[in-house]
C-alpha atoms as a PDB file:
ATOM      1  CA  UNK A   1       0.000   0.000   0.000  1.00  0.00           C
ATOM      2  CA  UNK A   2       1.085   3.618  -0.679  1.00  0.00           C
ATOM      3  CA  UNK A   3       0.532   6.538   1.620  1.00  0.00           C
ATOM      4  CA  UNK A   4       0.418   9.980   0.288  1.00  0.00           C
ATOM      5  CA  UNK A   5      -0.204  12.970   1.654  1.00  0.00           C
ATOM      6  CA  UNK A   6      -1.383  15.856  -1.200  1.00  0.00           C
ATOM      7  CA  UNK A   7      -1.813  19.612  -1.020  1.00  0.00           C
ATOM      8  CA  UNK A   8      -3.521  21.784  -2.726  1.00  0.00           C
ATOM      9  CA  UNK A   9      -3.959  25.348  -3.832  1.00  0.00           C
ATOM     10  CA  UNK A  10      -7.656  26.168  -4.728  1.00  0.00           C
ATOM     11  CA  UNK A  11      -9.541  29.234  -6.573  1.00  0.00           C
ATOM     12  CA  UNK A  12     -10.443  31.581  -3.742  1.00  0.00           C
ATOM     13  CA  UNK A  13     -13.749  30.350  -2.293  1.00  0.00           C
ATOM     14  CA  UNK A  14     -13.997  26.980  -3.345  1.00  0.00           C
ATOM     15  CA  UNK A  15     -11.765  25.235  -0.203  1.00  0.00           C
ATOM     16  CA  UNK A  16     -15.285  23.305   1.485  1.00  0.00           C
ATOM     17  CA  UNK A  17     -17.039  22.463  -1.402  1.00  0.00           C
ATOM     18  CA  UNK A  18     -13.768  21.296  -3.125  1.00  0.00           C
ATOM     19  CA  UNK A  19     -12.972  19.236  -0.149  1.00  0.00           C
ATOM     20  CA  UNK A  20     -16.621  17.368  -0.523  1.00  0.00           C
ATOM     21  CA  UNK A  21     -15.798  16.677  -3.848  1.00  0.00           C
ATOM     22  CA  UNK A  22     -12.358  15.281  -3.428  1.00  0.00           C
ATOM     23  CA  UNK A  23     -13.475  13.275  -0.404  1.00  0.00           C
ATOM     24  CA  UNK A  24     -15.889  11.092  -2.780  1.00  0.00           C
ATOM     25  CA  UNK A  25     -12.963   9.559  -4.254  1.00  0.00           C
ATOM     26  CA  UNK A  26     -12.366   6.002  -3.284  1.00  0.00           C
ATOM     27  CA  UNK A  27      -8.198   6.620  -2.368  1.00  0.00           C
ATOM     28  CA  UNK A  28      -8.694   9.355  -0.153  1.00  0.00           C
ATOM     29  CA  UNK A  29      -8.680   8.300   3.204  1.00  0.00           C
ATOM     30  CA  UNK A  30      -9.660  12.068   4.342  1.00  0.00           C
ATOM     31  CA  UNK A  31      -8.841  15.906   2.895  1.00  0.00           C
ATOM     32  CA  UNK A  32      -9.078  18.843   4.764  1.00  0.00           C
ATOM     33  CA  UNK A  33      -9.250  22.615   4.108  1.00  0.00           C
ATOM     34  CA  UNK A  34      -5.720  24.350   6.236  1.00  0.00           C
ATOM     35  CA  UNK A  35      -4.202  27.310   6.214  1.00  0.00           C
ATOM     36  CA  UNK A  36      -0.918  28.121   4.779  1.00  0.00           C
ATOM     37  CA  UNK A  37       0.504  27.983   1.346  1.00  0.00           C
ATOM     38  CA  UNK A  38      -1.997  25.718   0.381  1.00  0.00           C
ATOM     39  CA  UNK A  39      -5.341  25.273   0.787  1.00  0.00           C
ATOM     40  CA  UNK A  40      -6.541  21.446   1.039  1.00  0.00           C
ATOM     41  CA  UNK A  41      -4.354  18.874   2.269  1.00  0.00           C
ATOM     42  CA  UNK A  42      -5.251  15.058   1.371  1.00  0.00           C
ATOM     43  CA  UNK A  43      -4.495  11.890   2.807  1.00  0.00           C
ATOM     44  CA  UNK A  44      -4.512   9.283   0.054  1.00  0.00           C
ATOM     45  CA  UNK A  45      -3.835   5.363  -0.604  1.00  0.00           C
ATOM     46  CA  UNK A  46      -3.463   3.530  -3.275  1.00  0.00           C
ATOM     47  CA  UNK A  47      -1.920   0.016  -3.984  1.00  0.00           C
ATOM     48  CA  UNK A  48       0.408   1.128  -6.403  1.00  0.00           C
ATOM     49  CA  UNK A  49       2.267   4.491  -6.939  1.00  0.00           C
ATOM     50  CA  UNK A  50       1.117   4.310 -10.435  1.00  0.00           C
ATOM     51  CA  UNK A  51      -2.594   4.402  -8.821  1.00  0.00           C
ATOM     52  CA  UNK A  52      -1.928   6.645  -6.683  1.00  0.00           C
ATOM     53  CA  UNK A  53      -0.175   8.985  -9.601  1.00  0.00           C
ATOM     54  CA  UNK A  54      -3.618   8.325 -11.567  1.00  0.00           C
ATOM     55  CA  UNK A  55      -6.031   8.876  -8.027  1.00  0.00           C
ATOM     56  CA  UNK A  56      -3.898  12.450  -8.315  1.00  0.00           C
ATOM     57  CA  UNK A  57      -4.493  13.287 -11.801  1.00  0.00           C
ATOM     58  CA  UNK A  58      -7.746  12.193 -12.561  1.00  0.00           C
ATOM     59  CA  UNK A  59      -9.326  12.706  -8.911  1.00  0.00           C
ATOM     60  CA  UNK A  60      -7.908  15.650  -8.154  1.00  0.00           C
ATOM     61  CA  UNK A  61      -6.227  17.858 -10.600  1.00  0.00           C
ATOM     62  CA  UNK A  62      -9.234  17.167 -13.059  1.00  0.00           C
ATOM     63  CA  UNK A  63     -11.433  19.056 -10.664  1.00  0.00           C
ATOM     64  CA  UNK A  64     -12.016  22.575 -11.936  1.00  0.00           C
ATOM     65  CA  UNK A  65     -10.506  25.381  -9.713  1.00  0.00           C
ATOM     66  CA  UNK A  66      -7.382  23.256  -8.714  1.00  0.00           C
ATOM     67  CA  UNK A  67      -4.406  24.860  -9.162  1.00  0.00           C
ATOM     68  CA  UNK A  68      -1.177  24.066  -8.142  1.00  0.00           C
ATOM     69  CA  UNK A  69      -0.715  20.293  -6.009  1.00  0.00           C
ATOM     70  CA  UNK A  70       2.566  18.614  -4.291  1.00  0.00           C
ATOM     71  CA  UNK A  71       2.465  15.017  -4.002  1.00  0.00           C
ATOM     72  CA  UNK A  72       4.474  13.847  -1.011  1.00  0.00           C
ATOM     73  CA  UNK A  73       4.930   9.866  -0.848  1.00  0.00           C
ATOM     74  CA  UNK A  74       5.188   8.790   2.877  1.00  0.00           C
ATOM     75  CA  UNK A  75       8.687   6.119   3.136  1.00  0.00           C
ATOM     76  CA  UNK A  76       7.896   5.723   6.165  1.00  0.00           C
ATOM     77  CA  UNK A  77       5.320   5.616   9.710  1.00  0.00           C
ATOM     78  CA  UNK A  78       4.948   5.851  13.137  1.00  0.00           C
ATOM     79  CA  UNK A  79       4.146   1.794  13.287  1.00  0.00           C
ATOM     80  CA  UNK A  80       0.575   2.907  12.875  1.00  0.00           C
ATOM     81  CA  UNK A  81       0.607   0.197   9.346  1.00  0.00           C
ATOM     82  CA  UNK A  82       0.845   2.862   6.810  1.00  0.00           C
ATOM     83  CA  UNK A  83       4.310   3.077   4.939  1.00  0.00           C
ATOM     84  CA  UNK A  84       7.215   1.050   5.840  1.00  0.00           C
ATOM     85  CA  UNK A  85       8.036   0.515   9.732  1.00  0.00           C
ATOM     86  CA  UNK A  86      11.294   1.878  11.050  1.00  0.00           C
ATOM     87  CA  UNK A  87      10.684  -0.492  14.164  1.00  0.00           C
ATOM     88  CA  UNK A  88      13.389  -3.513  14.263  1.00  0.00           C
END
């Protein structure tokens, strides 16, 4: 399984009912609207990182008034089961 985390910049205005939409899709795990440089952050996973690149670009960035997203792949957890452990 692949853990992502995914944030986004939005048009001005949109952050809640952009967030409904992008929780509908079936490899986020939960998205929330933040403050900061961006405007939504997602939690996504997929089986694959080519899923997860396709969850991204079809699920996300195909919704109108995205702008701008950063992917970041998780390598690793807490020992919570998502990533790889670091526990020996």
């Amino acid at each position: 399984m692949v853990h992502a985390f995914v944030a986004v910049v939005v048009s001005a205005g949109t952050e809640r009912e952009l967030v409904e939409q992008i929780r509908e899709h079936p490899a986020v795990t939960e998205a929330f609207v933040v403050t900061g440089d961006f405007d939504v952050i997602v939690d996504m996973e997929a089986e694959t990182t080519q899923e997860l690149l396709r969850a991204v670009t079809e699920g996300i960035r195909a919704l109108e008034s995205v702008g701008t997203t950063r992917t970041y792949v998780c390598l690793a957890d807490g020992g919570d089961g998502h990533g790889e452990s670091n526990a020996a």
